[in-house]
N, C-alpha and C. Protein backbone atom coordinates (compact mmCIF):
# COMPACT_ATOMS: atom_id res chain seq x y z
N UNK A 1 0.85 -1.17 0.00
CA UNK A 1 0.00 0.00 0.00
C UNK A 1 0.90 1.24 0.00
N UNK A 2 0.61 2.55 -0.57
CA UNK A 2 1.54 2.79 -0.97
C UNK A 2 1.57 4.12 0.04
N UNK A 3 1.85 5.18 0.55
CA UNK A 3 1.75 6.23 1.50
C UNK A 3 1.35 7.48 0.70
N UNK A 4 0.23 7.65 0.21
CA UNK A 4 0.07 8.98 -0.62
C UNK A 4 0.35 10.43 0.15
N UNK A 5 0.88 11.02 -0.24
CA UNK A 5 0.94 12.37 0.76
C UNK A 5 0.74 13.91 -0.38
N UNK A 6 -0.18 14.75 -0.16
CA UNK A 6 -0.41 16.02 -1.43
C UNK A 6 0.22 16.92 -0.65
N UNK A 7 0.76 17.99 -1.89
CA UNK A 7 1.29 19.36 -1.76
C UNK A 7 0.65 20.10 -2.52
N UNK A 8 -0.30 21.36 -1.85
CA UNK A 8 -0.88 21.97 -2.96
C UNK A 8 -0.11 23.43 -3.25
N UNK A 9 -0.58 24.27 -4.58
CA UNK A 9 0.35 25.35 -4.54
C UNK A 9 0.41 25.86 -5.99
N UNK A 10 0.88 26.81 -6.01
CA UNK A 10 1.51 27.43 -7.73
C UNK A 10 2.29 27.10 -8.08
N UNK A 11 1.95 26.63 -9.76
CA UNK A 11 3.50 26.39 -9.98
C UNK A 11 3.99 27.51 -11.07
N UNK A 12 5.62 27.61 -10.10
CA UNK A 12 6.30 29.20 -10.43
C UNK A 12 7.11 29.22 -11.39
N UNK A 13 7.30 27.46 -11.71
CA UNK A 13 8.35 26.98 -12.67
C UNK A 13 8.56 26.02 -13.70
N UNK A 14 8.16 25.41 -14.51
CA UNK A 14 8.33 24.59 -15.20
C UNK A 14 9.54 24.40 -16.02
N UNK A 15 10.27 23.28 -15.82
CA UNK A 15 11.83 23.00 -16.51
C UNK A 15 11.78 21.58 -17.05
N UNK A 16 12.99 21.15 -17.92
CA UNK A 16 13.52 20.20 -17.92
C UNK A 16 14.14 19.36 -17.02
N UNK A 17 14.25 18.45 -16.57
CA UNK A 17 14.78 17.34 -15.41
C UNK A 17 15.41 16.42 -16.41
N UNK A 18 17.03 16.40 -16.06
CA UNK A 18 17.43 15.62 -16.41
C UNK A 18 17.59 13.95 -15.30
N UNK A 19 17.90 12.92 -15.85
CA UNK A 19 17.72 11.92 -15.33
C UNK A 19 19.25 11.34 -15.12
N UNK A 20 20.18 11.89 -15.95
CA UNK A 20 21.67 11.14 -15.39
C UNK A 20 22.20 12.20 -16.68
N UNK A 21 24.03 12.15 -17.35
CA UNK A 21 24.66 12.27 -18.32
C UNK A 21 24.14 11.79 -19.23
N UNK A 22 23.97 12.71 -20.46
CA UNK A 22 23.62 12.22 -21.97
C UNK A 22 22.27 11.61 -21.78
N UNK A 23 21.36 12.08 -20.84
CA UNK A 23 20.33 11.72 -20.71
C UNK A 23 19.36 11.29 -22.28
N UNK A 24 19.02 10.28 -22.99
CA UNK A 24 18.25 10.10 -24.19
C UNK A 24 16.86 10.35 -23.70
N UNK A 25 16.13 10.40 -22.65
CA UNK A 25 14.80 10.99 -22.48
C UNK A 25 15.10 12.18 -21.99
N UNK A 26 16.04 13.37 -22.40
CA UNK A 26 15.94 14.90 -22.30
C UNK A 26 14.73 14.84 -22.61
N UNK A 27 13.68 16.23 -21.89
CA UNK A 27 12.72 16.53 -22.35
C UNK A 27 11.25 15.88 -22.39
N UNK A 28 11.64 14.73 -21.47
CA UNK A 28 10.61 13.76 -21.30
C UNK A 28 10.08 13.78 -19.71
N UNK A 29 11.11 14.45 -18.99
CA UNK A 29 10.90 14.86 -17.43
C UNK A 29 11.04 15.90 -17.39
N UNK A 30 10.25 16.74 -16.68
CA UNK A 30 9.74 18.05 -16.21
C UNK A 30 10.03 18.43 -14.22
N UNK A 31 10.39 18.86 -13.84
CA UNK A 31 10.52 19.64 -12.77
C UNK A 31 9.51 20.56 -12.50
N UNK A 32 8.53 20.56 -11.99
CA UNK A 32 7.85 21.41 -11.55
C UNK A 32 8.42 22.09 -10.17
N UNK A 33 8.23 23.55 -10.05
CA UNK A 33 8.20 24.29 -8.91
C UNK A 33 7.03 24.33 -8.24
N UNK A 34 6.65 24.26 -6.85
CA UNK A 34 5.21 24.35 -6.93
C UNK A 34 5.55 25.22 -5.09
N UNK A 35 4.71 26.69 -5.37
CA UNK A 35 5.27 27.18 -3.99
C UNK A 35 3.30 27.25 -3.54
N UNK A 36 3.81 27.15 -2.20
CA UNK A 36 2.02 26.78 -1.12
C UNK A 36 1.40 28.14 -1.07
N UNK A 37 1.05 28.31 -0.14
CA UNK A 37 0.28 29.46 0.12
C UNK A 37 1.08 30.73 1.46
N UNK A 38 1.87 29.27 2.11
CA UNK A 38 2.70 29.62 3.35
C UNK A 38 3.98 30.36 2.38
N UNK A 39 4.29 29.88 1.42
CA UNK A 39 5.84 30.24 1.03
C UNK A 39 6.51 29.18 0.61
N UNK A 40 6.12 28.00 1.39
CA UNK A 40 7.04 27.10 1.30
C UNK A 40 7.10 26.60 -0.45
N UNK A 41 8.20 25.98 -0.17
CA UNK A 41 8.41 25.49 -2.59
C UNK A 41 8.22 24.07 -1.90
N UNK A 42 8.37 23.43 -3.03
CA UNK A 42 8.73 22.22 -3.66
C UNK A 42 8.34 21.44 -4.96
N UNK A 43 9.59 21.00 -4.99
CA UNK A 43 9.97 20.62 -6.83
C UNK A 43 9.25 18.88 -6.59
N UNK A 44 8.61 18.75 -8.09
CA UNK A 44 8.23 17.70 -8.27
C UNK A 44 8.58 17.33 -9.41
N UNK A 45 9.09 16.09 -9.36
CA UNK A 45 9.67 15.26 -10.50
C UNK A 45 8.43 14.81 -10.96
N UNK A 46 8.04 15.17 -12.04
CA UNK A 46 6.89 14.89 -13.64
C UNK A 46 7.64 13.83 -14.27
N UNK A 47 7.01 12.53 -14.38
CA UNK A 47 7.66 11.51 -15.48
C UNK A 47 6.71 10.85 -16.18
N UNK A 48 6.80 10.66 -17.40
CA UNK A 48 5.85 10.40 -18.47
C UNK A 48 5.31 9.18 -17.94
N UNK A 49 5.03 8.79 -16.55
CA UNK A 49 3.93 7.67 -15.77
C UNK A 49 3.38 8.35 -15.04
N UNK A 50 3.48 9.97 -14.77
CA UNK A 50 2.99 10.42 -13.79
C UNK A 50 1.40 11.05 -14.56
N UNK A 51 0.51 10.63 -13.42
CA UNK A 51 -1.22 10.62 -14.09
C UNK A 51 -1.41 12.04 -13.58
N UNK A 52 -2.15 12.44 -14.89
CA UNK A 52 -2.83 14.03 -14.70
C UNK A 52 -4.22 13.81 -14.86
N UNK A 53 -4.87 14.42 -13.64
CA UNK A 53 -6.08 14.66 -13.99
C UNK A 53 -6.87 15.14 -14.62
N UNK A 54 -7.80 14.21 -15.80
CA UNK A 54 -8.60 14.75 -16.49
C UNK A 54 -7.58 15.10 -17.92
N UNK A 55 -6.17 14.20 -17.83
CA UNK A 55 -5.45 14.99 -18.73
C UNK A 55 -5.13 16.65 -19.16
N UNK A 56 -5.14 17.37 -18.58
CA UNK A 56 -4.78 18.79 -18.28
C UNK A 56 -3.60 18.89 -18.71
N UNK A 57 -3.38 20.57 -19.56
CA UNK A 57 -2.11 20.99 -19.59
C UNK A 57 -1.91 21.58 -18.34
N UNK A 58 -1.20 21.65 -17.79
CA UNK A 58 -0.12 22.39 -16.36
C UNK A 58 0.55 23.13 -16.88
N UNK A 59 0.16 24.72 -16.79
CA UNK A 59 1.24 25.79 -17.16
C UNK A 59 1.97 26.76 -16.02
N UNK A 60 2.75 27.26 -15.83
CA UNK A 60 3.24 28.54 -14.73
C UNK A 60 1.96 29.01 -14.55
N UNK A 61 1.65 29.07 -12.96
CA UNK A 61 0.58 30.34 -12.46
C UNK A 61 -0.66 29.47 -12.46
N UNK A 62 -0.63 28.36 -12.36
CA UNK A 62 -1.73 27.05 -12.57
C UNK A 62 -1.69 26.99 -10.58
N UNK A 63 -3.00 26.59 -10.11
CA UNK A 63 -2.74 25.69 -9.05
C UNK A 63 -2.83 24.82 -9.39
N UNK A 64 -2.62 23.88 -8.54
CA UNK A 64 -2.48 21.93 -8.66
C UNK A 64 -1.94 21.63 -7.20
N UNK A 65 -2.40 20.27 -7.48
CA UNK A 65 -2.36 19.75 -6.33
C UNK A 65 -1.07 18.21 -6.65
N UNK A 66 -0.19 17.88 -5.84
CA UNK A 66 0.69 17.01 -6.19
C UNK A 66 0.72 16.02 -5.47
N UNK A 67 0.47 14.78 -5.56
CA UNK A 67 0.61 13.08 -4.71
C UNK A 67 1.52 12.68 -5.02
N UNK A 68 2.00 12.48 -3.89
CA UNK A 68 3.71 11.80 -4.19
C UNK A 68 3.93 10.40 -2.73
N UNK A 69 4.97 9.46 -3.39
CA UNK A 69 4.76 8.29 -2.29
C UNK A 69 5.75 8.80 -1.36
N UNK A 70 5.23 8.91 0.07
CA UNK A 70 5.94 9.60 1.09
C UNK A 70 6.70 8.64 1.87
N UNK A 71 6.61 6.94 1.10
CA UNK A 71 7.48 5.99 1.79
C UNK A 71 9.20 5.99 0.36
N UNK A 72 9.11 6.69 -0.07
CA UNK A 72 10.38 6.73 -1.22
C UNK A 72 11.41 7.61 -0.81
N UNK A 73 12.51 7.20 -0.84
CA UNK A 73 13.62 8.00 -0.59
C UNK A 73 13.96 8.95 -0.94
N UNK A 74 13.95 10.37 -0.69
CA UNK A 74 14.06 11.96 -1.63
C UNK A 74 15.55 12.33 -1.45
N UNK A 75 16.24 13.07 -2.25
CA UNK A 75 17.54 13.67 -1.61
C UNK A 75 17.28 14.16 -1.02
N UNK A 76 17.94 14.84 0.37
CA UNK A 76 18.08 15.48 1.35
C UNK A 76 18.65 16.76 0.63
N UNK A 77 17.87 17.74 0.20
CA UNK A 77 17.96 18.84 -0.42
C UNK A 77 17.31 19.96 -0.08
N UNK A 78 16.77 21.29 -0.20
CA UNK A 78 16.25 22.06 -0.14
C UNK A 78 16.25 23.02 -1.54
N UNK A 79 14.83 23.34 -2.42
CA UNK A 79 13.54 22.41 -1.77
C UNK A 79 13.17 21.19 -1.66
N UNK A 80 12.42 20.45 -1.27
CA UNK A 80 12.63 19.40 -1.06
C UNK A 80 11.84 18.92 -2.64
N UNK A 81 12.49 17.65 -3.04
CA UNK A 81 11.71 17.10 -4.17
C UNK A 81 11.53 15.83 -3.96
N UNK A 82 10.38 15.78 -4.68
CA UNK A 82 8.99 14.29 -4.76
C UNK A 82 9.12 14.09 -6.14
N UNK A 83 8.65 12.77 -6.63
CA UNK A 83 8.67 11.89 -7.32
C UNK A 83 6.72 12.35 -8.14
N UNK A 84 6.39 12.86 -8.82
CA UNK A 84 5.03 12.93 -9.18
C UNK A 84 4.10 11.71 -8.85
N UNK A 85 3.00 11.27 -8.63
CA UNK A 85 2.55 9.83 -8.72
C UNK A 85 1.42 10.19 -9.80
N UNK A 86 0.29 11.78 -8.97
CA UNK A 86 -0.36 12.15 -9.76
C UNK A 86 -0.30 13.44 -9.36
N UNK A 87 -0.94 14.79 -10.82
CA UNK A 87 -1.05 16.02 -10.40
C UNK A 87 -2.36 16.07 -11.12
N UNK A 88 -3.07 16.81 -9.88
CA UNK A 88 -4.07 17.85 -10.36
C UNK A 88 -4.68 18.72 -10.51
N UNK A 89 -5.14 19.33 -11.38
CA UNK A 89 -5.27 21.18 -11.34
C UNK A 89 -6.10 21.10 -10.72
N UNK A 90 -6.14 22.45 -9.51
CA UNK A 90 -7.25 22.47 -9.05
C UNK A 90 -8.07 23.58 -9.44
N UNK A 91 -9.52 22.95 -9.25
CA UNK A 91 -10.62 23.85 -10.02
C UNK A 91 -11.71 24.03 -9.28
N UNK A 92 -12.08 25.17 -9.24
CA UNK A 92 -13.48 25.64 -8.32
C UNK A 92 -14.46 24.47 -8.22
N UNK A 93 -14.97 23.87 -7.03
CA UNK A 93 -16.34 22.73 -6.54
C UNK A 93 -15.55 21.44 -7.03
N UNK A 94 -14.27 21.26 -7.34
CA UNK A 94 -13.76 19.50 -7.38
C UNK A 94 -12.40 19.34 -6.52
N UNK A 95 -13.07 17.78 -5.97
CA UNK A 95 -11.67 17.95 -4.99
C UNK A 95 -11.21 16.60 -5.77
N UNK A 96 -10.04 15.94 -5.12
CA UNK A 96 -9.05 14.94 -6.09
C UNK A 96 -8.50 14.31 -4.34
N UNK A 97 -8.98 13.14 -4.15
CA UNK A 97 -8.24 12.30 -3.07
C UNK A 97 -7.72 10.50 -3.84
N UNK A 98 -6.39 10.74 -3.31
CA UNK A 98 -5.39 9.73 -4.10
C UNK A 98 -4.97 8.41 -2.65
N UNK A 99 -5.84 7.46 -2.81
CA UNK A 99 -5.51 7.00 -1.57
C UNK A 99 -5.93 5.51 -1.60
N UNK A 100 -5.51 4.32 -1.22
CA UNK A 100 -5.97 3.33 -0.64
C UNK A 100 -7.17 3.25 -0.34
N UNK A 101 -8.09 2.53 -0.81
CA UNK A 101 -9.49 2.47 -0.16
C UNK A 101 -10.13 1.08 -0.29
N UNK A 102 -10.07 1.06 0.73
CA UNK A 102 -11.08 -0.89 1.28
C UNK A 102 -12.12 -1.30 1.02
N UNK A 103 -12.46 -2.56 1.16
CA UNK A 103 -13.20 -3.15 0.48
C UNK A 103 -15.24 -2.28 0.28
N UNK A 104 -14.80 -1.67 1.75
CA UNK A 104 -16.21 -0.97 2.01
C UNK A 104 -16.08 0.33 1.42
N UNK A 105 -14.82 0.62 0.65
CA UNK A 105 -14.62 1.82 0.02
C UNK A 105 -14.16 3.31 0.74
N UNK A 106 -13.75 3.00 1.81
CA UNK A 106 -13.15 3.96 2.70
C UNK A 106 -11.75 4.16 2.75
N UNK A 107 -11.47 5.87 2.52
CA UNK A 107 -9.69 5.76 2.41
C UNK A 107 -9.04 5.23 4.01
N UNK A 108 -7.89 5.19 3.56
CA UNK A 108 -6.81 4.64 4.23
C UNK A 108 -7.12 5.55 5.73
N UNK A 109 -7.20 6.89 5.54
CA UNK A 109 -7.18 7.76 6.42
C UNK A 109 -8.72 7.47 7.31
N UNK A 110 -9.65 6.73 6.57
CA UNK A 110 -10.73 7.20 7.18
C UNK A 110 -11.61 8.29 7.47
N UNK A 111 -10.86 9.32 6.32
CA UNK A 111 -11.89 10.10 6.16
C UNK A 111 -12.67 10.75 4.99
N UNK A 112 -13.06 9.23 4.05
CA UNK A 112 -14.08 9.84 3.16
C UNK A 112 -14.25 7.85 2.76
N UNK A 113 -15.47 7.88 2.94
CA UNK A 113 -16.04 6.85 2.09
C UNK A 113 -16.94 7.01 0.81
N UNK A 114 -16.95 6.41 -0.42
CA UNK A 114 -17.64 6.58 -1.34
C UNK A 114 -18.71 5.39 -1.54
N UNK A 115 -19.82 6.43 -2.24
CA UNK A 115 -21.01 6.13 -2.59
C UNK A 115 -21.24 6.10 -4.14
N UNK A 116 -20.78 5.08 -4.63
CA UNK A 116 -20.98 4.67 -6.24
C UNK A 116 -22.65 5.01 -6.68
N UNK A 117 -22.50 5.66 -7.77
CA UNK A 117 -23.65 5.45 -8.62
C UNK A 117 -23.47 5.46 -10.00
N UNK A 118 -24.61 5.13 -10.85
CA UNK A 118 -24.72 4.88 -11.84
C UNK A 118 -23.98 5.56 -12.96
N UNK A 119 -23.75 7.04 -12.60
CA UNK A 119 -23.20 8.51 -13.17
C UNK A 119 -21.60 8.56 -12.72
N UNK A 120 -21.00 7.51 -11.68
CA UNK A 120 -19.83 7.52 -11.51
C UNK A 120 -18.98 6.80 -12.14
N UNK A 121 -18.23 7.64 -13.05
CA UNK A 121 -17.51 7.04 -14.14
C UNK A 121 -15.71 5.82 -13.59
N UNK A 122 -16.24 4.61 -13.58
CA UNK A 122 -14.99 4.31 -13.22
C UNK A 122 -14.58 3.46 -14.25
N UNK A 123 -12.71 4.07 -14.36
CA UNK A 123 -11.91 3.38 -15.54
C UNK A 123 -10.52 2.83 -15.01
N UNK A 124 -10.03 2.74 -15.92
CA UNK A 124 -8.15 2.63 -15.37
C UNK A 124 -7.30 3.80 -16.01
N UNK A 125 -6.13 3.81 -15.55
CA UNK A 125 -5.46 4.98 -15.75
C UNK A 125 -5.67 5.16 -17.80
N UNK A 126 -5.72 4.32 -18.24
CA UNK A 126 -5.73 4.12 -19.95
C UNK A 126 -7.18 4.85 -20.45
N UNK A 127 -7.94 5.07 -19.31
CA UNK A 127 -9.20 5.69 -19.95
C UNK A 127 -10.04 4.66 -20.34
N UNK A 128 -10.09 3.59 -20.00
CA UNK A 128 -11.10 2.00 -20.43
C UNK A 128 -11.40 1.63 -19.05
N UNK A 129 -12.54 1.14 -19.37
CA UNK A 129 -13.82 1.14 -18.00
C UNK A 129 -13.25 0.02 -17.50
N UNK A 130 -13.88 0.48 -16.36
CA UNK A 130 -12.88 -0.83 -14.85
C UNK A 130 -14.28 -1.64 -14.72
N UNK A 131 -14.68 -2.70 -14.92
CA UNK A 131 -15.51 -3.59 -14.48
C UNK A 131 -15.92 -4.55 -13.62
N UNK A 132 -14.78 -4.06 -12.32
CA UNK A 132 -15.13 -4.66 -10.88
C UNK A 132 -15.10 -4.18 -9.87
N UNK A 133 -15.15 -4.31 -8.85
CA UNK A 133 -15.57 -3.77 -7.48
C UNK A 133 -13.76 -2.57 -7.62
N UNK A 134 -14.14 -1.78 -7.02
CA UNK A 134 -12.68 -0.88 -7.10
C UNK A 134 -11.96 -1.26 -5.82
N UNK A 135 -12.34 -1.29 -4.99
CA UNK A 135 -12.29 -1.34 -3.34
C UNK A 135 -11.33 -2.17 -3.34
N UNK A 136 -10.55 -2.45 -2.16
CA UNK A 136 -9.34 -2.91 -2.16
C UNK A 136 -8.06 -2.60 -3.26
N UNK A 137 -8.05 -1.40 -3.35
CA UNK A 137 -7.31 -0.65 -4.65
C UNK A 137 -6.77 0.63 -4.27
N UNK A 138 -5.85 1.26 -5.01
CA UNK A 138 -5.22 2.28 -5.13
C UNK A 138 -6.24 3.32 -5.83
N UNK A 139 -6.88 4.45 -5.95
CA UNK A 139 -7.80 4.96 -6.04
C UNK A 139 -7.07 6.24 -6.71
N UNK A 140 -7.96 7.40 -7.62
CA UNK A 140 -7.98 8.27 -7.87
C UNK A 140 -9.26 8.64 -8.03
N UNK A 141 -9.58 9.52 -6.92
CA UNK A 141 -10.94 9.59 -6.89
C UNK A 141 -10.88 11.47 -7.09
N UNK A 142 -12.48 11.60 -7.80
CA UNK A 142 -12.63 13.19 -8.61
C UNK A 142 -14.47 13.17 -7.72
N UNK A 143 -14.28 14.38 -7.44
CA UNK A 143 -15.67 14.62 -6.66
C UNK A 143 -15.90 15.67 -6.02
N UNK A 144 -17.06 16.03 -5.59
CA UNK A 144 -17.32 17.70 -5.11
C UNK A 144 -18.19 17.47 -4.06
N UNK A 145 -19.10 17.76 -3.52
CA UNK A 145 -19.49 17.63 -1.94
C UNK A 145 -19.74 16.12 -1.63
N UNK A 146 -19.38 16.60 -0.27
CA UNK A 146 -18.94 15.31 0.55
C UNK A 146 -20.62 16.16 1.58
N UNK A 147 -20.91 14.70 2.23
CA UNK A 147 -21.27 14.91 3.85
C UNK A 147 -20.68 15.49 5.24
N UNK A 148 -21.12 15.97 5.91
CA UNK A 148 -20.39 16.62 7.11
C UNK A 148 -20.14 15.26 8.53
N UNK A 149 -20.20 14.05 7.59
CA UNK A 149 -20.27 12.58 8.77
C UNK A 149 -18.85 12.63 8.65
N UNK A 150 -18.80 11.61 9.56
CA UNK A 150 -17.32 11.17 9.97
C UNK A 150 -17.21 9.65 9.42
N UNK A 151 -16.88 8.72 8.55
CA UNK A 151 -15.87 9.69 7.53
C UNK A 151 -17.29 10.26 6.54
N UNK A 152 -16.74 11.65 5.89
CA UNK A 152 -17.21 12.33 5.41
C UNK A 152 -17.45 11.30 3.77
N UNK A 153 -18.86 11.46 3.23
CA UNK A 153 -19.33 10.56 2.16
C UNK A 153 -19.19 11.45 0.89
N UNK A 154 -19.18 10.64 -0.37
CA UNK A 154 -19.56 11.52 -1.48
C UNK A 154 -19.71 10.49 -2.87
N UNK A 155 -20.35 10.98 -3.43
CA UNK A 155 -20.79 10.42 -4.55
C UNK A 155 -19.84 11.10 -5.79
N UNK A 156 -18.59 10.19 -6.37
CA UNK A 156 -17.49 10.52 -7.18
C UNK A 156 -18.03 10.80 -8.27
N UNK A 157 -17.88 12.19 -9.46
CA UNK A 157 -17.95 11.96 -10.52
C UNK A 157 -17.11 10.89 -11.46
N UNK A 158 -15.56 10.59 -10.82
CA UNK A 158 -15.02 9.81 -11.63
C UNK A 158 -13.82 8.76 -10.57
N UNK A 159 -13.83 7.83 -10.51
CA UNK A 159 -12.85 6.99 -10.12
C UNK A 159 -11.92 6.13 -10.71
N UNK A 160 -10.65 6.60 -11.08
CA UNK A 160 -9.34 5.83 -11.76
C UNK A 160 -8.57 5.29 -11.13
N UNK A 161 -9.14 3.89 -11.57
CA UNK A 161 -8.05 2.58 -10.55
C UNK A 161 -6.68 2.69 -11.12
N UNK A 162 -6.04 2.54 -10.05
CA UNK A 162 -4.49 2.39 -10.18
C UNK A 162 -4.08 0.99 -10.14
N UNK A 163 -3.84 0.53 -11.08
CA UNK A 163 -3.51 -0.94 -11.63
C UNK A 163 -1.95 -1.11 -11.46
């Protein structure tokens, strides 16, 4: 299971990331800058596996939101940099939770269970419909009001299993 952890924020920078000398995928990894609201930065390593929501371009001056696995080893650097898993822009009335969720469909954290319906689009990262229970899965879940219960409920517009 994997430790999802988000950073949300502007991003102030978009670059090239190289991957070693004579790198042959120049240009295929991206560095994002992404500074919070506090001040704080941090750079996220973009790699052509890393899932965007809704497929979105990400430009400078974009918010987004960044999931990165918080059990992976980072350099000991400043700012600190993450590994992308997924980014997503964020947009007025949709939220984006990236998390483990059990068989009864509740994240890892315990605080949001989902309520499937008919209108909730679930696929795999490829964009082709997922045709079994999602639960017990790695989740990318897209959705806008929740309940004020504990864990807080919501009915997903879209859920992308992580295979």
């Amino acid at each position: 299971m994997v430790n999802f952890q988000a950073v949300s924020g502007r991003v102030t920078a978009i670059t090239d990331f190289m991957m070693g000398p004579n790198d042959m995928m120049t240009g295929c990894y991206k560095l994002f800058t992404v500074e919070g609201r506090n001040g704080s930065i941090v750079n996220f390593v973009v790699e052509p596996s890393t899932y965007f929501v809704d497929h979105v371009l990400v430009k400078v001056g974009d918010q987004v939101t960044g999931f990165y696995d918080a059990d992976l080893p980072v350099p000991f650097i400043y700012p600190p940099q993450y590994r992308a898993v997924v980014m997503a822009k964020n947009q007025a009335g949709q939220f984006v939770d990236v998390d483990y969720f059990n068989n009864q469909l509740v994240n890892s954290k315990g605080t949001l269970k989902l309520n499937l319906s008919r209108q909730t689009k679930v696929v795999l990262e490829n964009g082709q419909a997922f045709t079994r229970n999602p639960g017990n899965r790695e989740l990318i879940v897209v959705y806008s009001a929740t309940t004020r219960s504990i864990p807080a409920q919501t009915t997903p517009s879209q859920v992308i299993v992580m295979c």
